[in-house]
Protein backbone atom coordinates (compact mmCIF):
# COMPACT_ATOMS: atom_id res chain seq x y z
CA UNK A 1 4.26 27.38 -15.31
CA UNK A 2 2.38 24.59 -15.80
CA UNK A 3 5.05 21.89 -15.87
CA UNK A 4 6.61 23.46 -12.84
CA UNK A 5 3.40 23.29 -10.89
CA UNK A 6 2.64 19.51 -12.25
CA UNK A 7 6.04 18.88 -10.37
CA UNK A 8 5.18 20.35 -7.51
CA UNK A 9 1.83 18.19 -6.99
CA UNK A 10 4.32 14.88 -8.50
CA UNK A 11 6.77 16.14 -5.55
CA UNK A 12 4.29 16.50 -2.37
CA UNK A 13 2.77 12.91 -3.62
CA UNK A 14 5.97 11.41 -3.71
CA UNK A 15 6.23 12.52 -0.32
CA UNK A 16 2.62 11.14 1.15
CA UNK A 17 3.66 7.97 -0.21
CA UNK A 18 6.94 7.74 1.67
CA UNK A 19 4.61 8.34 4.96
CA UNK A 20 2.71 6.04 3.48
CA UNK A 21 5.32 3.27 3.21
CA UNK A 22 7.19 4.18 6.32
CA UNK A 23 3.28 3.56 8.08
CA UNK A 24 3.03 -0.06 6.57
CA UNK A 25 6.29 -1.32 7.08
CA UNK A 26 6.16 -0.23 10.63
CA UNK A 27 2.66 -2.02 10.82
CA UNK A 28 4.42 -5.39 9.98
CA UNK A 29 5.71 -5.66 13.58
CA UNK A 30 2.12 -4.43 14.97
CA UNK A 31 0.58 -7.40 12.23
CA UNK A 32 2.77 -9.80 13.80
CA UNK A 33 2.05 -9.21 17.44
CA UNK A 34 -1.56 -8.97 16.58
CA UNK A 35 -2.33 -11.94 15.02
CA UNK A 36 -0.35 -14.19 17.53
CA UNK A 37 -3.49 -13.02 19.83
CA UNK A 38 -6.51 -13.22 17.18
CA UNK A 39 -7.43 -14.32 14.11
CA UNK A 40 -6.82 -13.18 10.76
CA UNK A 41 -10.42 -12.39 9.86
CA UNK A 42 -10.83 -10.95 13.35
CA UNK A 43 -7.67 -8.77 13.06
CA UNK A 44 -8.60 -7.62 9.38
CA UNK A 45 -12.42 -6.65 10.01
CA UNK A 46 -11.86 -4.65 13.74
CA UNK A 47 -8.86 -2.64 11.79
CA UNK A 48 -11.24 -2.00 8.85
CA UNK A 49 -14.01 -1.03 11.13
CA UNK A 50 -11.39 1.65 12.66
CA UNK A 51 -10.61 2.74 9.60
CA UNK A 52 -14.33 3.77 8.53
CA UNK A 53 -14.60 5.30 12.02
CA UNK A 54 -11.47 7.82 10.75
CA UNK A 55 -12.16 8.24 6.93
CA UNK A 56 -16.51 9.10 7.50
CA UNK A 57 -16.38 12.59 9.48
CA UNK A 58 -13.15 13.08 7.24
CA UNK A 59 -14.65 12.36 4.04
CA UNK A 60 -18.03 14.48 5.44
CA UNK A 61 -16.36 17.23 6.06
CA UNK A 62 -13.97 17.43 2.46
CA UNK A 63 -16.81 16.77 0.67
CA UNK A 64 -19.05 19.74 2.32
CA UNK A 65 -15.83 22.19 1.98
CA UNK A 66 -15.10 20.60 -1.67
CA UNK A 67 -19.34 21.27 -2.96
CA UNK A 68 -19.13 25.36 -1.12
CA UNK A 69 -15.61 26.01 -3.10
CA UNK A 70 -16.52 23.87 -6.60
CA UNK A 71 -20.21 22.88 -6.87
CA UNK A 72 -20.43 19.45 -8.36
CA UNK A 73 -17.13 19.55 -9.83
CA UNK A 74 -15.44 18.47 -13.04
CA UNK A 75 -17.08 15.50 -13.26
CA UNK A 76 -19.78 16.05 -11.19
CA UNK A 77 -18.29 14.29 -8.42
CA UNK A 78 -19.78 16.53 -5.76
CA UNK A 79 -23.36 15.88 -6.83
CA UNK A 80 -24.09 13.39 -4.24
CA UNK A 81 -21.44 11.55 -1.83
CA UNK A 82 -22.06 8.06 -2.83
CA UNK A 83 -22.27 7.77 -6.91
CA UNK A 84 -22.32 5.04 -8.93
CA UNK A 85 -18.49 5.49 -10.10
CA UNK A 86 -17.60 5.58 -6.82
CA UNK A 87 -19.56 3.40 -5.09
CA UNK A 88 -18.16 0.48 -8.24
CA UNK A 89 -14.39 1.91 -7.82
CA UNK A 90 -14.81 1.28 -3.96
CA UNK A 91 -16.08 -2.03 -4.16
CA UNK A 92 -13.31 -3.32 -6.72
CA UNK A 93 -10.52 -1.60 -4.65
CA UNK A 94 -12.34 -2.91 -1.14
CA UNK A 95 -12.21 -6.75 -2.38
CA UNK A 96 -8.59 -6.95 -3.63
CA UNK A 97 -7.69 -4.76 -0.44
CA UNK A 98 -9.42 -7.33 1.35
CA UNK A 99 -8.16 -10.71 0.11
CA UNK A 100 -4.52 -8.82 -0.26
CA UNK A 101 -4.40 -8.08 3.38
CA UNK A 102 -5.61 -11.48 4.14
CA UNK A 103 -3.11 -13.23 2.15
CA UNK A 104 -0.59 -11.43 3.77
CA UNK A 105 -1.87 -11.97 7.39
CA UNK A 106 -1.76 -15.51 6.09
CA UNK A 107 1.59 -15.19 4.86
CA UNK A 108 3.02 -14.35 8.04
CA UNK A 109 1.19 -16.61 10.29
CA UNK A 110 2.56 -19.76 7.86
CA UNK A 111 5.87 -18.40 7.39
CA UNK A 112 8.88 -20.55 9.24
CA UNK A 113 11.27 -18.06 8.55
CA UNK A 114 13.18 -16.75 11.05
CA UNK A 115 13.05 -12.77 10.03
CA UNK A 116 9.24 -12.93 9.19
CA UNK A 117 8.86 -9.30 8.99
CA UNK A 118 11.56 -8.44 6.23
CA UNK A 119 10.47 -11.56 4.09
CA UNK A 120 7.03 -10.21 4.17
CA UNK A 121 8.03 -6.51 3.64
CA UNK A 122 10.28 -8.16 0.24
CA UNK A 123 7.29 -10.43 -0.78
CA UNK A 124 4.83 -7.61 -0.66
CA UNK A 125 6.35 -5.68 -2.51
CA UNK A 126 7.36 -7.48 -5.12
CA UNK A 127 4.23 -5.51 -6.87
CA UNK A 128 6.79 -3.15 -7.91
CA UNK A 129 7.28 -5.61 -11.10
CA UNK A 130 3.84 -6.88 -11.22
CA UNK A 131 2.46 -3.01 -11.48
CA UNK A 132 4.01 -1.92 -15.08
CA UNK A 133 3.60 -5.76 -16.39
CA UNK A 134 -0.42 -5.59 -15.39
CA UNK A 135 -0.25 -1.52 -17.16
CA UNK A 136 1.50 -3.30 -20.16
CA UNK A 137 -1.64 -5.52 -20.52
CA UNK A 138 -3.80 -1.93 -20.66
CA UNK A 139 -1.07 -0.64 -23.15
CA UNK A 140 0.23 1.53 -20.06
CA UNK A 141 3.75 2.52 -21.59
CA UNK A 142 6.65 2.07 -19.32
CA UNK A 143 9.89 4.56 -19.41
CA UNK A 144 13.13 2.71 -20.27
CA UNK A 145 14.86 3.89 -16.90
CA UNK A 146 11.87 2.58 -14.60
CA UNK A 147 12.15 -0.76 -15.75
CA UNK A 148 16.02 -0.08 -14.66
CA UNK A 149 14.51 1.21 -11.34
CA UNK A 150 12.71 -1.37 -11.04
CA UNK A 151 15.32 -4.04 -11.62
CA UNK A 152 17.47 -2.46 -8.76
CA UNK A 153 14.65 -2.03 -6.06
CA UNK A 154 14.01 -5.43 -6.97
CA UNK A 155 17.88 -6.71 -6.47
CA UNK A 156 17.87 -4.21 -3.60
CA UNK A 157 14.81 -6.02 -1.72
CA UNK A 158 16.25 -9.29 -2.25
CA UNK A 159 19.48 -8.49 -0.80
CA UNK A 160 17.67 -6.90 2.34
CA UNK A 161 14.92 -9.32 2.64
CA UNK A 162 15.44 -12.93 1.31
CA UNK A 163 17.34 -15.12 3.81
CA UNK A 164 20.19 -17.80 2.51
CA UNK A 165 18.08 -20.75 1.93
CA UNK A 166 16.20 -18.72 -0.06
CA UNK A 167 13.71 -21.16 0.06
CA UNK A 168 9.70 -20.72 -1.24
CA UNK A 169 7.63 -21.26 1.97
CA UNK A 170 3.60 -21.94 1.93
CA UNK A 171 3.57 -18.60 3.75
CA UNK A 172 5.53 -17.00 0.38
CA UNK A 173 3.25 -18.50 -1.56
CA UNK A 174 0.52 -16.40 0.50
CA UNK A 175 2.79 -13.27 0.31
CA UNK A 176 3.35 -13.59 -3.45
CA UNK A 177 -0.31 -13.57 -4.24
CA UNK A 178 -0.54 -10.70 -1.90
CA UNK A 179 1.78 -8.66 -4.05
CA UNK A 180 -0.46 -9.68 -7.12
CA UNK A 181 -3.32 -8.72 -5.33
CA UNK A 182 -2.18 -5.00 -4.54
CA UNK A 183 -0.55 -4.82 -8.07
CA UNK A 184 -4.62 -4.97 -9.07
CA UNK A 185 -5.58 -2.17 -6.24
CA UNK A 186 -2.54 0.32 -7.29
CA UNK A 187 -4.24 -0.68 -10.90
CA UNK A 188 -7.56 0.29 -10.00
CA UNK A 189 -6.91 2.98 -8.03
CA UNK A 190 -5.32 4.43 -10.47
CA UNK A 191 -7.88 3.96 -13.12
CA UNK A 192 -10.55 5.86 -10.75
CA UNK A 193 -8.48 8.18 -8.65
CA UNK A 194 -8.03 10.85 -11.68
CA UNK A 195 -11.99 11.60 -11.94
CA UNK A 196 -13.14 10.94 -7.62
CA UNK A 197 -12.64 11.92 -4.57
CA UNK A 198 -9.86 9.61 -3.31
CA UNK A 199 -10.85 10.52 0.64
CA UNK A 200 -13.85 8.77 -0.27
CA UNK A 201 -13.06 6.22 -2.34
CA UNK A 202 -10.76 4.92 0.45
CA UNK A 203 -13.70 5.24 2.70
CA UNK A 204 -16.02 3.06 0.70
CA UNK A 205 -12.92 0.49 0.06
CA UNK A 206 -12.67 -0.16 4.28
CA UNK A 207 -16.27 -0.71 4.35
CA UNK A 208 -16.43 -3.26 1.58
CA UNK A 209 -12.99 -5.05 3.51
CA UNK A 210 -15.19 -4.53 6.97
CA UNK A 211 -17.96 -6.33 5.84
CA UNK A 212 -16.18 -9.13 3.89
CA UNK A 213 -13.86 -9.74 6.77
CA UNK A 214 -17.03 -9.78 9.19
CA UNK A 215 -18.51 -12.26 7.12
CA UNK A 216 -15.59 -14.57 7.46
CA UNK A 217 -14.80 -14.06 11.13
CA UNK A 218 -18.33 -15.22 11.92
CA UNK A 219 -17.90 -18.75 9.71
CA UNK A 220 -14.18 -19.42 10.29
CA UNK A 221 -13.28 -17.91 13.66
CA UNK A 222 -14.81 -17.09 17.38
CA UNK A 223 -14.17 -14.35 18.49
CA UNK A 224 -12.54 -13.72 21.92
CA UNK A 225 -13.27 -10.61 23.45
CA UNK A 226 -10.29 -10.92 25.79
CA UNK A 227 -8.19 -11.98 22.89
CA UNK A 228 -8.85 -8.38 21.26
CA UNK A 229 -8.50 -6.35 24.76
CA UNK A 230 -5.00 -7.78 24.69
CA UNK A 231 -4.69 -7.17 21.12
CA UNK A 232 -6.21 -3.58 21.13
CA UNK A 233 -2.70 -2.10 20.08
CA UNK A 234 -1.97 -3.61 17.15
CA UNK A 235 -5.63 -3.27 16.22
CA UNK A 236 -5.46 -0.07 17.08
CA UNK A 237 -1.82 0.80 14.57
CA UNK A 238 -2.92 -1.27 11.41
CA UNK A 239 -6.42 0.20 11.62
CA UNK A 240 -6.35 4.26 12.39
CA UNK A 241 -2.59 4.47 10.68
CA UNK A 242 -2.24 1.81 8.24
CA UNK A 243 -5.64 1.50 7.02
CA UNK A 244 -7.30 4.96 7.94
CA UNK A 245 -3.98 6.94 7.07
CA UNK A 246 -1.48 5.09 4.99
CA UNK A 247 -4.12 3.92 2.48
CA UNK A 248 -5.71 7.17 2.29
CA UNK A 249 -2.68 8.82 1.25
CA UNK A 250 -1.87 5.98 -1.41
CA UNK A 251 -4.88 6.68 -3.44
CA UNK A 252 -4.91 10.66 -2.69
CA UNK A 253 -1.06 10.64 -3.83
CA UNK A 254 -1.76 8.43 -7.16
CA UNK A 255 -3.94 11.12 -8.62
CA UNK A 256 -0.35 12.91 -9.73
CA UNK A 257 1.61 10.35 -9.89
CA UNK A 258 2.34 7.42 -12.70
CA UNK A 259 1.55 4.10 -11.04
CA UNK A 260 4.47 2.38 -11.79
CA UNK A 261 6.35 5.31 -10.23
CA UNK A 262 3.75 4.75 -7.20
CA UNK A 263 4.57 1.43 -6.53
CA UNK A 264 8.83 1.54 -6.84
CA UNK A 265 7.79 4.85 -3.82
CA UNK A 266 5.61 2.58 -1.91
CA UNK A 267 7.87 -0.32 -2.01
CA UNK A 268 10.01 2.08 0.44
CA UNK A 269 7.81 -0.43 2.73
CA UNK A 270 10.45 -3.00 2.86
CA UNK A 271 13.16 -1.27 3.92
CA UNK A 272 11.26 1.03 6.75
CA UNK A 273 10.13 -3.07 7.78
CA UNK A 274 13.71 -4.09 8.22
CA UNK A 275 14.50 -0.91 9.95
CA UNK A 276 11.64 -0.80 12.35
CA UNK A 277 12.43 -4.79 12.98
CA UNK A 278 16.15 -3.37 14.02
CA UNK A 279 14.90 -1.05 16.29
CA UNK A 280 12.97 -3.74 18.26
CA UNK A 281 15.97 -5.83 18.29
CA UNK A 282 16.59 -7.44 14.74
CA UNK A 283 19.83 -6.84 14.02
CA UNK A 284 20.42 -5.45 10.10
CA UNK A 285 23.21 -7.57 8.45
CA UNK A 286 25.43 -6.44 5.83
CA UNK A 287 23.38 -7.25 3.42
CA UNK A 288 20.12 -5.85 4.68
CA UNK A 289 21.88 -2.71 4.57
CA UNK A 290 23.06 -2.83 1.00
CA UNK A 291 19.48 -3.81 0.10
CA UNK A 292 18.10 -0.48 1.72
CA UNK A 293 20.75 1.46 -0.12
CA UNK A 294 19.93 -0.35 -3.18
CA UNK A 295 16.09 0.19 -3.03
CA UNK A 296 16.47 4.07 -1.58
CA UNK A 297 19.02 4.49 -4.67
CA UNK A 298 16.14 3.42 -7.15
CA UNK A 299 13.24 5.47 -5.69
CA UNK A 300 15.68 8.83 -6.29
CA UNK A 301 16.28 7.53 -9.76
CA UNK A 302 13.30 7.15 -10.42
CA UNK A 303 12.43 10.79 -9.48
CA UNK A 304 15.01 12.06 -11.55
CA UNK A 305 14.76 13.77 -15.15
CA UNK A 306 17.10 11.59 -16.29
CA UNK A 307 15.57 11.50 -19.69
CA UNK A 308 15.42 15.32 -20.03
CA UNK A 309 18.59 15.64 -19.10
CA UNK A 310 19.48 13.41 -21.97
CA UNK A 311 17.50 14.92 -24.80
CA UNK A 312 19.24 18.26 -23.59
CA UNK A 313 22.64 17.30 -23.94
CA UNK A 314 22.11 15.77 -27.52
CA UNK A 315 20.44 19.08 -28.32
């Protein structure tokens, strides 16, 4: 009974993450048109802002309901809204949120590539090999068959993404260290997530991005009221759905679910960015679809029992 309902909560995550990465690879597009109008600091600290606005009378209103049905909880996590845990988890998960996003902002405003929206979705998420080699470091043990996951996502993503040249860009380099850079916040999420209130650590991790991205808007940038009018879309899509929502669900969802598992779901991102790019006119070649089929193909692996299914047969 217990198992089953274990893989019921592993299930329903599975399935806020795929929102999750269908959100952010749709968000590319809305990144792109955004930041041809603004700039990157600007972008990154008004869809922050948005994304406070959301998660506050959300997390409010959880963590009334949550202190009427529990008290202070487990681990004493309803005793006050802001503690100390929290308030450290949310800063550490804020700043690499923060200088991830940037670097990726940054990634696509240097990129030359024609198809800047799939290279971006495949750079990104190249975290899906960074995750289990940064949980190898903290003795985080690995199964056999998501390392083989992991090596087709990763083929997958190349063969959807990566253009011929398949050259390394200043703008990849930007992209690459973005990918690093979530690795850490899938890391530290899911080092906090098991003992807080994810609602609210998200909440605390868009006001730590807010205020670091204000900070830099005001040294590096002016900004252009007219600029963000025009921009108010895109603003609008990154902050209340990619920030406010996706993110949300990311760090709710890896409370049942392994992170390395977490990140091969999330990386789902790449292919929903080529797919959303064909929609608004990029055509998907041949081998953009055999990536997607590739990368789909690995997430359902790696939701398999494949390893029970093995010890039963030798039994």
């Amino acid at each position: 009974m217990i198992k089953s309902n274990k893989k019921s909560k592993s299930f329903v995550a599975s399935l806020l993450l795929v929102l999750a990465a269908f959100i952010w690879g749709s968000t590319f597009l809305a990144q792109k048109e955004g930041l041809s109008q603004i700039g990157n600091f600007t972008f990154l600290a008004l869809r922050s802002y948005l994304a406070v606005a959301v998660l506050t009378p959300v997390s409010f209103f959880i963590y009334k309901n949550n202190k009427k049905k529990y008290g202070d909880g487990d681990h004493g996590e309803n005793k006050s809204f802001f503690s100390k845990r929290l308030f450290i988890g949310g800063v550490l998960c804020g700043a690499s949120v923060c200088i991830a996003s940037l670097m990726q902002q940054y990634g696509m405003v240097f990129s030359e590539q024609n198809s800047t929206v799939s290279r971006a979705g495949f750079l990104t998420t190249l975290y899906i090999l960074m995750v289990p080699l940064i949980g190898l470091i903290f003795r985080k043990k690995v199964k056999p068959i998501l390392w083989f996951c992991i090596a087709i996502a990763t083929v997958g993503m190349y063969f959807l993404c990566v253009t011929e040249s398949g050259s390394i860009g200043l703008g990849d380099l930007f992209l690459i260290i973005c990918a690093l850079l979530f690795a850490i916040q899938i890391m530290i999420v899911d080092h906090f997530v098991k003992t807080l209130d994810g609602v609210r650590l998200s909440l605390i991790q868009f006001g730590v991005a807010a205020i670091i991205s204000t900070v830099g808007m005001f040294i590096f940038e002016k900004p252009d009221l007219m600029a963000i009018k025009d921009a108010w879309f895109s603003i609008f899509y990154a902050g209340v759905l990619s920030s406010g929502v996706a993110f949300t669900l990311q760090v709710v969802a890896q409370k049942n679910l392994n992170p390395t598992v977490a990140s091969l779901i999330m990386s789902l991102e790449s292919v929903f960015a080529a797919l959303t790019g064909a929609v608004f006119g990029e055509r998907l070649t041949s081998n953009e679809i055999l990536g997607c089929a590739l990368v789909f193909s690995a997430i359902i692996l790696a939701q398999l029992p494949v390893e029970e299914l093995f010890k039963r047969k030798k039994q």
